[in-house]
C-alpha atoms as a PDB file:
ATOM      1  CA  UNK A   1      -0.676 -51.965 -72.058  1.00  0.00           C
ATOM      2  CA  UNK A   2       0.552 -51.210 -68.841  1.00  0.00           C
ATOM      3  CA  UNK A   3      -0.625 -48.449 -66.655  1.00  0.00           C
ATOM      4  CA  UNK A   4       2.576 -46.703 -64.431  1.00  0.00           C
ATOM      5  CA  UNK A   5       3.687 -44.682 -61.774  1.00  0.00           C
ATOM      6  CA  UNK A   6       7.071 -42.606 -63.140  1.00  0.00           C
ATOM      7  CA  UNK A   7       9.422 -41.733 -59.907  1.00  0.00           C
ATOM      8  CA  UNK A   8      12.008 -39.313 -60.912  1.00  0.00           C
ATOM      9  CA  UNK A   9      15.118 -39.283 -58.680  1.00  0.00           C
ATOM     10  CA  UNK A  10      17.209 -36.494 -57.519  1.00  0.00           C
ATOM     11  CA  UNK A  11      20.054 -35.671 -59.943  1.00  0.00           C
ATOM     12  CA  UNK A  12      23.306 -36.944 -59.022  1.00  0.00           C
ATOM     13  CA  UNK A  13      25.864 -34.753 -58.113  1.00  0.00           C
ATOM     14  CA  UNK A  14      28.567 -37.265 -59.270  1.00  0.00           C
ATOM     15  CA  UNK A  15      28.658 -36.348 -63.058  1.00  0.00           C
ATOM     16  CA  UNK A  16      30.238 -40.308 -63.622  1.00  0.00           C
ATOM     17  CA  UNK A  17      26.760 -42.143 -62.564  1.00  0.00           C
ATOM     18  CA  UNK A  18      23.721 -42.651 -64.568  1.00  0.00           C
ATOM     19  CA  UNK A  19      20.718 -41.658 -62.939  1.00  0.00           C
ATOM     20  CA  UNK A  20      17.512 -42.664 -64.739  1.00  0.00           C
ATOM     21  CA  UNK A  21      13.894 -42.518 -64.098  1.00  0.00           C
ATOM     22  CA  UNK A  22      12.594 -45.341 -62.691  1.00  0.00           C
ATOM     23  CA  UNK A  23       8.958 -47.298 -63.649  1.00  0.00           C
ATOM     24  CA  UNK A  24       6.768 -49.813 -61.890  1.00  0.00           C
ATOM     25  CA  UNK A  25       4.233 -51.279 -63.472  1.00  0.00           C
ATOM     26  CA  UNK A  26       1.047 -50.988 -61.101  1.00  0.00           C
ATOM     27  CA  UNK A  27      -1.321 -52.940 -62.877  1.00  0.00           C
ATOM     28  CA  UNK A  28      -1.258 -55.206 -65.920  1.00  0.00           C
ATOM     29  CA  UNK A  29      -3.962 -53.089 -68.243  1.00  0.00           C
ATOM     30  CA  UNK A  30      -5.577 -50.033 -68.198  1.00  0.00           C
ATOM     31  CA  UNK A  31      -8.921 -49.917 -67.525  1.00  0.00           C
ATOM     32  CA  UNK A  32     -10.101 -46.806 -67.625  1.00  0.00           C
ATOM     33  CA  UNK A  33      -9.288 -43.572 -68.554  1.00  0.00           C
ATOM     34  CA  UNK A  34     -10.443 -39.837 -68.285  1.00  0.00           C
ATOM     35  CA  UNK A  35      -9.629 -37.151 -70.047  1.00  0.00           C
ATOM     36  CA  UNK A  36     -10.701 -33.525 -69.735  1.00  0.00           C
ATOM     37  CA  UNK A  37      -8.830 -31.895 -72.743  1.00  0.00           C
ATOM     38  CA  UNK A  38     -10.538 -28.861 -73.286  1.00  0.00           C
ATOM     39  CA  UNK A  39     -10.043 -26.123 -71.534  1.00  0.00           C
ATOM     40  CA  UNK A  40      -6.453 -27.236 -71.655  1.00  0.00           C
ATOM     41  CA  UNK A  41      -5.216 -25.061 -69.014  1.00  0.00           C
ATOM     42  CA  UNK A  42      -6.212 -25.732 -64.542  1.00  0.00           C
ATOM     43  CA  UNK A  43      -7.185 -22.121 -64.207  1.00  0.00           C
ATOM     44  CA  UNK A  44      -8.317 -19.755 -66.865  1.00  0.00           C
ATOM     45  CA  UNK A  45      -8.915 -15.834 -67.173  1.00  0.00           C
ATOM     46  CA  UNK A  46     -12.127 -15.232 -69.657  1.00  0.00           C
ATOM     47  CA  UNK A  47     -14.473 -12.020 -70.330  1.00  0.00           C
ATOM     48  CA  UNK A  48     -17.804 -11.930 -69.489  1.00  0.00           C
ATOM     49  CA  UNK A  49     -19.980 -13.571 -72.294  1.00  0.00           C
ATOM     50  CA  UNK A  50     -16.507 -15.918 -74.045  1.00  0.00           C
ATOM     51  CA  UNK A  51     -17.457 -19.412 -75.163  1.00  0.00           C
ATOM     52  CA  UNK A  52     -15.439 -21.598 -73.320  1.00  0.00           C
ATOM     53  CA  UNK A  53     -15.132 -24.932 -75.168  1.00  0.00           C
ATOM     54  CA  UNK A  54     -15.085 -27.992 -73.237  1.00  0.00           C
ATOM     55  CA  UNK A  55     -14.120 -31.564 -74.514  1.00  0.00           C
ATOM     56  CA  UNK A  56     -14.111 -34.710 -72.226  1.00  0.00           C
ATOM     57  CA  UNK A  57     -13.530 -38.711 -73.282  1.00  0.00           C
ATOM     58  CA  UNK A  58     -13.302 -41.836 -71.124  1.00  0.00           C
ATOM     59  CA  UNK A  59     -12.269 -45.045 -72.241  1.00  0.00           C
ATOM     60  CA  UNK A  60     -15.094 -46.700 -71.007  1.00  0.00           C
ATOM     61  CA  UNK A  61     -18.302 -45.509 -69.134  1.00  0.00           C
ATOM     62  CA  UNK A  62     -22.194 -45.863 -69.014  1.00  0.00           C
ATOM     63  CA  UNK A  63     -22.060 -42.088 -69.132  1.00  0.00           C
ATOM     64  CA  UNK A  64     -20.472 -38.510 -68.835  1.00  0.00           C
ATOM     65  CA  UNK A  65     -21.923 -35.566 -66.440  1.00  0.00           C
ATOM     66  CA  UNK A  66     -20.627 -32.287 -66.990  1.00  0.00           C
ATOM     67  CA  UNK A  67     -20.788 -29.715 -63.537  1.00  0.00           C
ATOM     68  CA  UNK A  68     -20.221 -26.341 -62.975  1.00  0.00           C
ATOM     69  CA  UNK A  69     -20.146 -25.276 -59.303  1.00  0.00           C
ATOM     70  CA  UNK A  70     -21.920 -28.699 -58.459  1.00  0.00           C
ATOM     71  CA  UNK A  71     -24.663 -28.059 -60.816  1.00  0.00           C
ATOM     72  CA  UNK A  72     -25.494 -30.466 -63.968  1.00  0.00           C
ATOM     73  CA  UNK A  73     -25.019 -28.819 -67.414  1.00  0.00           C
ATOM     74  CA  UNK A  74     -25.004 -31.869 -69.200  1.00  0.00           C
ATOM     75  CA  UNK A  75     -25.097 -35.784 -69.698  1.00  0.00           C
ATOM     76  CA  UNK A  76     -24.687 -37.392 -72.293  1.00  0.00           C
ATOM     77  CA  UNK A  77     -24.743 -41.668 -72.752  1.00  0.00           C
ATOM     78  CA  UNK A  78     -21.254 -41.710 -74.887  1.00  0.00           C
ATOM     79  CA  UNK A  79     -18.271 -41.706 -74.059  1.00  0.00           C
ATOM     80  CA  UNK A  80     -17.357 -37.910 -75.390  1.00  0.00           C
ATOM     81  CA  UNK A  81     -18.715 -34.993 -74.115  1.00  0.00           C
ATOM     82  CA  UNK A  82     -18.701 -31.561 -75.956  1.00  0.00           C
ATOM     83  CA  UNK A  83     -20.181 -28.932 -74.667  1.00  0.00           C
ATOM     84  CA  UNK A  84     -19.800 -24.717 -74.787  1.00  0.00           C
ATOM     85  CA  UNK A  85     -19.938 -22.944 -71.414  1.00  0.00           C
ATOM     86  CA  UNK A  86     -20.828 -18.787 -71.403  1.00  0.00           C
ATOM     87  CA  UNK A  87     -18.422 -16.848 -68.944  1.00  0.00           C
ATOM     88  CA  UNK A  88     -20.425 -15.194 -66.370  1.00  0.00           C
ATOM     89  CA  UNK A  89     -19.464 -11.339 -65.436  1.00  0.00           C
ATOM     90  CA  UNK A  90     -17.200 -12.816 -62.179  1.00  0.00           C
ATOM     91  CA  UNK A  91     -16.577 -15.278 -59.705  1.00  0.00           C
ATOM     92  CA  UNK A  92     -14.806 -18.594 -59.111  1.00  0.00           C
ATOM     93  CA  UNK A  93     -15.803 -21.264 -61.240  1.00  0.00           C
ATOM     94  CA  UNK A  94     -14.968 -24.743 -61.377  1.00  0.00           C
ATOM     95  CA  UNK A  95     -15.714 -27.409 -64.316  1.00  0.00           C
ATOM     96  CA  UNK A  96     -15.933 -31.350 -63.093  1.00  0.00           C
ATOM     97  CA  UNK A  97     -16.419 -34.327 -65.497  1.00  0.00           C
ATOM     98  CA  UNK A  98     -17.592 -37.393 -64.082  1.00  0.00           C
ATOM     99  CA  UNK A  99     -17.851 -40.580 -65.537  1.00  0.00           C
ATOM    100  CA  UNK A 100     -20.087 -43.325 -64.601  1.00  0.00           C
ATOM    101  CA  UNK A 101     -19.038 -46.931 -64.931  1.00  0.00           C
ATOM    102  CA  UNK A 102     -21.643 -49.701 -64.577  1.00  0.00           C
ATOM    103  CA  UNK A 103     -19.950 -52.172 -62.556  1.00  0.00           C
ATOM    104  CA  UNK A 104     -21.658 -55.716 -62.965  1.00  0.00           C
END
């Protein structure tokens, strides 16, 4: 498995010439991964009081944080995280998963 950086070029204005997206392979496995799948969308509108359902996985770690606003909400030692945040009545919020990788 490769991981790989996709450049897209500009279309060609000369209908007769195949243009085609172009990989290079930057390293020769990946080795980690990190997913933040739920909430699926960057920015989200929510009422005060909605569940918001978060789901996070990493290939490989030692462990997962969840943080809201730079404060903890949860760790767990697996490499999923599920967790159910409560919309507060307003503000700016942001959700960050980290995952911690033991390195020896």
């Amino acid at each position: 498995m490769y991981s790989a950086i996709q450049l897209s070029p500009t279309p060609s204005p000369d209908v007769t010439r195949e243009v085609a997206d172009i990989f290079y392979n930057v390293s020769e496995e990946a080795a980690f991964e990190l997913l933040f799948s739920q909430p699926d969308n960057y920015t989200s509108l929510a009422d005060p009081g909605e569940l918001i359902p978060v789901l996070a996985s990493a290939s490989v770690c030692d462990s997962l944080v969840l943080l809201q606003n730079n404060v903890r909400l949860k760790k767990v030692t697996e490499t999923t995280l599920s967790h159910s945040v409560t919309a507060p009545g307003s503000g700016l919020f942001k959700l960050l998963v980290r995952a911690w990788i033991t390195m020896s």
